[in-house]
Protein backbone atom coordinates (compact mmCIF):
# COMPACT_ATOMS: atom_id res chain seq x y z
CA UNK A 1 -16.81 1.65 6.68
CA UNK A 2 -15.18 -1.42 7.13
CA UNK A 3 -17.11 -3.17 10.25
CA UNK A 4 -15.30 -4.22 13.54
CA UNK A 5 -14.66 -7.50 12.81
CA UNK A 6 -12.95 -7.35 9.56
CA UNK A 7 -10.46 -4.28 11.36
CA UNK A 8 -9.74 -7.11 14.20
CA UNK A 9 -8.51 -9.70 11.57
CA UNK A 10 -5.09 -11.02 11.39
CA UNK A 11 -3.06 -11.69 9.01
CA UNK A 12 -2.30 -14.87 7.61
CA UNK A 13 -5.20 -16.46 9.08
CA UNK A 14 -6.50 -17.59 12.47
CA UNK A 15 -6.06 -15.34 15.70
CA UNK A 16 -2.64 -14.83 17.86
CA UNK A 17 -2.48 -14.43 20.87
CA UNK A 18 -0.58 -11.84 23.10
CA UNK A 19 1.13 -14.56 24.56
CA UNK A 20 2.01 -15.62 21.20
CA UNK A 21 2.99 -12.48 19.74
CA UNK A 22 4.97 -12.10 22.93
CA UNK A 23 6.95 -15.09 21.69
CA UNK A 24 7.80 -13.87 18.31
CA UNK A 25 9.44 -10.91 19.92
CA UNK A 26 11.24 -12.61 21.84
CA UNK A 27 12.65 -14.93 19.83
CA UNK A 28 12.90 -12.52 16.87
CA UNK A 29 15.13 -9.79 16.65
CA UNK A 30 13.31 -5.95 15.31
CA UNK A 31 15.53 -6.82 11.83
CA UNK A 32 14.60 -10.30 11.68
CA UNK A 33 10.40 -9.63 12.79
CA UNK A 34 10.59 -7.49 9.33
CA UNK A 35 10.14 -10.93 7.40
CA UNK A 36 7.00 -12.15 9.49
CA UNK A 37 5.01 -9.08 10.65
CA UNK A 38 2.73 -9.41 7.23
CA UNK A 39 1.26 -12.23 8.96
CA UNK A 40 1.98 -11.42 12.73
CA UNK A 41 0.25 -8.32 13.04
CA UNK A 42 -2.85 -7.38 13.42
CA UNK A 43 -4.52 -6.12 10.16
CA UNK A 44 -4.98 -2.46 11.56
CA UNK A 45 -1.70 -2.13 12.58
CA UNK A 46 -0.29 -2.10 9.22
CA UNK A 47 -3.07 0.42 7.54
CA UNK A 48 -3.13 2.15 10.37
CA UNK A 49 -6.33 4.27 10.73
CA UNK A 50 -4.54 7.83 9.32
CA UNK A 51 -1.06 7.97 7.46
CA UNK A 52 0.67 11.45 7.08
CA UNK A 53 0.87 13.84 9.28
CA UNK A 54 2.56 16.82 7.68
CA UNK A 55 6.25 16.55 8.05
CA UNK A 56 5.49 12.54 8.44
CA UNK A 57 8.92 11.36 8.02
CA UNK A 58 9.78 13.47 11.09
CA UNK A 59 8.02 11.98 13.88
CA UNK A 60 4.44 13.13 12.05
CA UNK A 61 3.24 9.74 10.56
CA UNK A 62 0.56 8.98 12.84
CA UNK A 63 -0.81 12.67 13.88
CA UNK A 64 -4.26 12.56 13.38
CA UNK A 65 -5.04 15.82 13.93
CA UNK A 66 -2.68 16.78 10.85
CA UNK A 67 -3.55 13.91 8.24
CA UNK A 68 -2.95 13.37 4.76
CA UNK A 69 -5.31 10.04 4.64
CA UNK A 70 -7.47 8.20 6.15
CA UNK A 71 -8.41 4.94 5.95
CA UNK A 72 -12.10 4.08 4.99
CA UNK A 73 -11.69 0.04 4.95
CA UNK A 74 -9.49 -3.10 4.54
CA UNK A 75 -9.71 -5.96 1.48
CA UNK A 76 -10.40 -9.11 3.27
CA UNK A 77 -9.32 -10.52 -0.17
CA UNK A 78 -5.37 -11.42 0.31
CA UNK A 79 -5.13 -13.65 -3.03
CA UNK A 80 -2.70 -11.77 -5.64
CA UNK A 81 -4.80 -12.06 -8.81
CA UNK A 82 -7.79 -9.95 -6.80
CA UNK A 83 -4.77 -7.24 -5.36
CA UNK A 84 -3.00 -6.77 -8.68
CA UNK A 85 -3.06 -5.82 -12.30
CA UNK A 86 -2.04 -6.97 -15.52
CA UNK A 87 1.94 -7.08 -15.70
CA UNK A 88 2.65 -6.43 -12.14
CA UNK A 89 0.26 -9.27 -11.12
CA UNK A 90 2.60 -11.56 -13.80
CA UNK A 91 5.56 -10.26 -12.30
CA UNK A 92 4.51 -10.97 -8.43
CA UNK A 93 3.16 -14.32 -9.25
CA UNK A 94 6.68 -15.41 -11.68
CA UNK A 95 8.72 -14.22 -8.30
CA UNK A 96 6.60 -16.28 -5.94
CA UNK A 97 4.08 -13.82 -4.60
CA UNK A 98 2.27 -15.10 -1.34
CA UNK A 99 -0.45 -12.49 -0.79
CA UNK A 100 -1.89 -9.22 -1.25
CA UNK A 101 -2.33 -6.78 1.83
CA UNK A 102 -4.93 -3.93 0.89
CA UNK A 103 -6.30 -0.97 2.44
CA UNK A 104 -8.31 2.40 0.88
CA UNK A 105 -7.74 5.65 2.34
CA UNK A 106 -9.24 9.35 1.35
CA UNK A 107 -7.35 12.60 1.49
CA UNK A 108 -9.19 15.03 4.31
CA UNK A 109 -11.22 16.59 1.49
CA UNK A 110 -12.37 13.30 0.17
CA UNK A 111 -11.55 14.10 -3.04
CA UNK A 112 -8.71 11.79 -3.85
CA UNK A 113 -9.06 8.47 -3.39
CA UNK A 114 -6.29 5.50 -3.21
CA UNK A 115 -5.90 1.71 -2.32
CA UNK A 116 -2.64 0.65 -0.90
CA UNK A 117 -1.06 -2.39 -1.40
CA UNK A 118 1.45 -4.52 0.52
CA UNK A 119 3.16 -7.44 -1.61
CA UNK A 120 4.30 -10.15 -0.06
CA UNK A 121 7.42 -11.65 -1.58
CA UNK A 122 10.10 -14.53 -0.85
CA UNK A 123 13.39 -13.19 0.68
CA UNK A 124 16.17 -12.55 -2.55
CA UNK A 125 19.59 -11.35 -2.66
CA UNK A 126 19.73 -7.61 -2.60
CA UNK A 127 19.23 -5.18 -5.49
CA UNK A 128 18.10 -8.55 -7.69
CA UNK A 129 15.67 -10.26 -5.49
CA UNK A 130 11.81 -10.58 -6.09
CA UNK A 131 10.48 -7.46 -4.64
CA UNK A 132 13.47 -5.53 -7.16
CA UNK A 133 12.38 -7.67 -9.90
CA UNK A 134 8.42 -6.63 -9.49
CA UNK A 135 9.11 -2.97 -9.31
CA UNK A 136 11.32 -2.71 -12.34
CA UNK A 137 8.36 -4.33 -14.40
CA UNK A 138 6.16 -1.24 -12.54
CA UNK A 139 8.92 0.83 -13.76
CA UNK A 140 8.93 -0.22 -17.23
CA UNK A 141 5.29 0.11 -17.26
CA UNK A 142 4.25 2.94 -15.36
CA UNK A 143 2.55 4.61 -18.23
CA UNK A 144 0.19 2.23 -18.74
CA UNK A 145 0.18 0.44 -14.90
CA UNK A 146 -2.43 0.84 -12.39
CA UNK A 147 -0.44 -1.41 -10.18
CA UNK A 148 -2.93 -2.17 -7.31
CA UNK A 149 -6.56 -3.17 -8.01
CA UNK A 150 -8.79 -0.81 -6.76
CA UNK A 151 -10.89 -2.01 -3.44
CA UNK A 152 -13.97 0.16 -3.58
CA UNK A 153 -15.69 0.97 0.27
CA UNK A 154 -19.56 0.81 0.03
CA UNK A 155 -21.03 3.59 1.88
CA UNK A 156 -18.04 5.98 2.27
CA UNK A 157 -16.65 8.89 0.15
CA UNK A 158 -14.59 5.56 -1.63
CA UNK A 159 -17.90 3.90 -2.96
CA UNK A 160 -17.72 4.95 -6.37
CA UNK A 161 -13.25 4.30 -6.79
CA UNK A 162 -12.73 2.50 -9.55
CA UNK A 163 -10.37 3.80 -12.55
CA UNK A 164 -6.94 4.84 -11.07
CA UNK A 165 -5.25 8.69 -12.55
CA UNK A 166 -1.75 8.12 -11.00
CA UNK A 167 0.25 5.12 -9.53
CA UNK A 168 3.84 4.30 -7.80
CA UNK A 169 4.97 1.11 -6.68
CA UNK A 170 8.62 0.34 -4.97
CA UNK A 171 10.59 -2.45 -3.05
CA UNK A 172 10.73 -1.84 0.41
CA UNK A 173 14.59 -1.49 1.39
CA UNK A 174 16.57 -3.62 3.81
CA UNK A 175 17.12 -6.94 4.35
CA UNK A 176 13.89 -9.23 6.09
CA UNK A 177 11.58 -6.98 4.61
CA UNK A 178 10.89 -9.09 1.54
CA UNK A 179 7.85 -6.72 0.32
CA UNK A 180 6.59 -4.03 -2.56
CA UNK A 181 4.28 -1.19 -1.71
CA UNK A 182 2.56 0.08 -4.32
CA UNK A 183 -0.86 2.48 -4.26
CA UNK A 184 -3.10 3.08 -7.28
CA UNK A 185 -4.90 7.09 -6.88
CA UNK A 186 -7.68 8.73 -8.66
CA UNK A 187 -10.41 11.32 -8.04
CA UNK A 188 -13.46 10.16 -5.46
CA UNK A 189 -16.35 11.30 -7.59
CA UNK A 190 -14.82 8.86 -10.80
CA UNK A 191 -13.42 11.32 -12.45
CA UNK A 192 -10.65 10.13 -15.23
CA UNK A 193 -7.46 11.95 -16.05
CA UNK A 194 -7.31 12.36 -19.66
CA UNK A 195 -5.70 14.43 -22.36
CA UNK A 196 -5.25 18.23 -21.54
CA UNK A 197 -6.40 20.60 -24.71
CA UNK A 198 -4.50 22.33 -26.86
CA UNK A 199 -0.79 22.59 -26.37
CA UNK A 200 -0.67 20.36 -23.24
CA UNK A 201 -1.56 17.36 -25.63
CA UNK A 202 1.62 16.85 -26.60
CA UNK A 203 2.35 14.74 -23.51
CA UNK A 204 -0.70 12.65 -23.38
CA UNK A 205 0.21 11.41 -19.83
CA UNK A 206 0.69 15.04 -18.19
CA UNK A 207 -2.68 15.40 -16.58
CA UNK A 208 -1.93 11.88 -14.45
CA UNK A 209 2.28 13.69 -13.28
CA UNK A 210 0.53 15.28 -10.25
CA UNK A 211 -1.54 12.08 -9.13
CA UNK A 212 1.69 9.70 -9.62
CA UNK A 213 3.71 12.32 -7.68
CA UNK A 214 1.02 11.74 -4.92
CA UNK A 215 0.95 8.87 -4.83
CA UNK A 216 4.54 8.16 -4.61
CA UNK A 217 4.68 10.97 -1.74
CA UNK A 218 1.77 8.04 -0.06
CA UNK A 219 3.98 5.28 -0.51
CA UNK A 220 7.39 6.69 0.69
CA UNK A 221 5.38 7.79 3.91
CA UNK A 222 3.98 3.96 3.90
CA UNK A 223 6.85 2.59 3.86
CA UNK A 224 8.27 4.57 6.89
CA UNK A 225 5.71 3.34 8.48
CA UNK A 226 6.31 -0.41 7.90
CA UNK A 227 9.71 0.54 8.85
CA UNK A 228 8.46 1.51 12.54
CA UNK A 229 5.89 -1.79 12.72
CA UNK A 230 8.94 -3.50 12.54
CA UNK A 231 10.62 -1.70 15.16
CA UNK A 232 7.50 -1.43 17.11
CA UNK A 233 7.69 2.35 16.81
CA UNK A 234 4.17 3.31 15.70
CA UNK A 235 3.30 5.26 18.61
């Protein structure tokens, strides 16, 4: 588990205070504190400690009774060449990338395993700006695209995570939220999703469907949740 002290870092470097964060409130409108809140908020408040609960877009997100994950530490690495791989990494860096956000969580069985990612972009012009631009190259290479480096958790049921089975990554909607979310998923115990006999290998990528459709069920739910940061509707 991460320890205390890297849960109680913030973002972007150095500590705010209330008073400060006060300020930015203030002065910011919820739309406009969408831009900032990578860097304003405390580290823990966006990976929140579970994501999930069942019927999560519904008011459910942050039941931790009812759970989908939980988180079992934070990367205190923000650069993007440690948070990102291959041709997504290119694409963030050739659209000005300015960090790397990431978090691992297990499922309540701890049997799946994922790392979550937050991208931090430059504001574009809708439907053609940087965080578009980064996942259509996901898109076009989500055969062969882990997405998100894998941050492996010594001494928790995310020790051994290393080699992804499934990925989704997507630009966050709206305007002042200039960010991608993407989460890499795979099997606790290092497991790797290969080719299914007989028949089934035909599709040589339709053992990984199920573990990209999770983790694009993780990321949608994510990204609700960065929704309510910025509305300061967690709770």
């Amino acid at each position: 588990m991460l320890g205390a002290s890297g849960v109680l870092l913030l973002l972007g470097g150095g500590a705010l205070t209330a008073h400060a964060y006060d300020n930015t409130r203030q002065e910011l409108t919820n739309h406009e504190y969408g831009s900032v809140m990578w860097r304003d908020e405390q580290v823990d408040e966006v990976f929140p400690l579970t994501i999930g609960g069942r019927g999560g877009h519904e008011g459910g997100l942050y039941d931790r009774d009812k759970a989908l994950w939980h988180r079992m530490g934070i990367s205190p690495e923000t650069d993007c060449d440690k948070g990102l791989t291959r041709a997504i990494l290119k694409a963030a860096q050739d659209n000005g990338c300015k960090a790397v956000l990431r978090a691992t969580y297990v499922d309540p069985t701890a049997n799946m395993v994922t790392t979550l990612a937050v991208v931090v972009l430059p504001e574009g012009p809708r439907e053609t700006g940087p965080k578009e631009k980064v996942a259509e190259v996901y898109q076009d290479n989500r055969a062969t695209e882990a997405a998100v480096a894998a941050y492996a958790v010594p001494g928790t049921a995310a020790a051994r995570w290393k080699d992804r089975n499934g990925a989704y990554l997507m630009a966050v909607p709206g305007e002042h939220m200039p960010y991608a979310v993407g989460a890499s998923i795979g099997s606790a115990d290092g497991h790797v999703a290969g080719e299914l006999p007989g028949e089934f290998s035909e599709d040589n990528d339709i053992d990984r469907e199920s573990w990209h459709a999770d983790a694009q069920d993780l990321v949608e739910l994510f990204v609700s949740h960065l929704v309510n940061l910025r509305r300061g509707e967690t709770r």
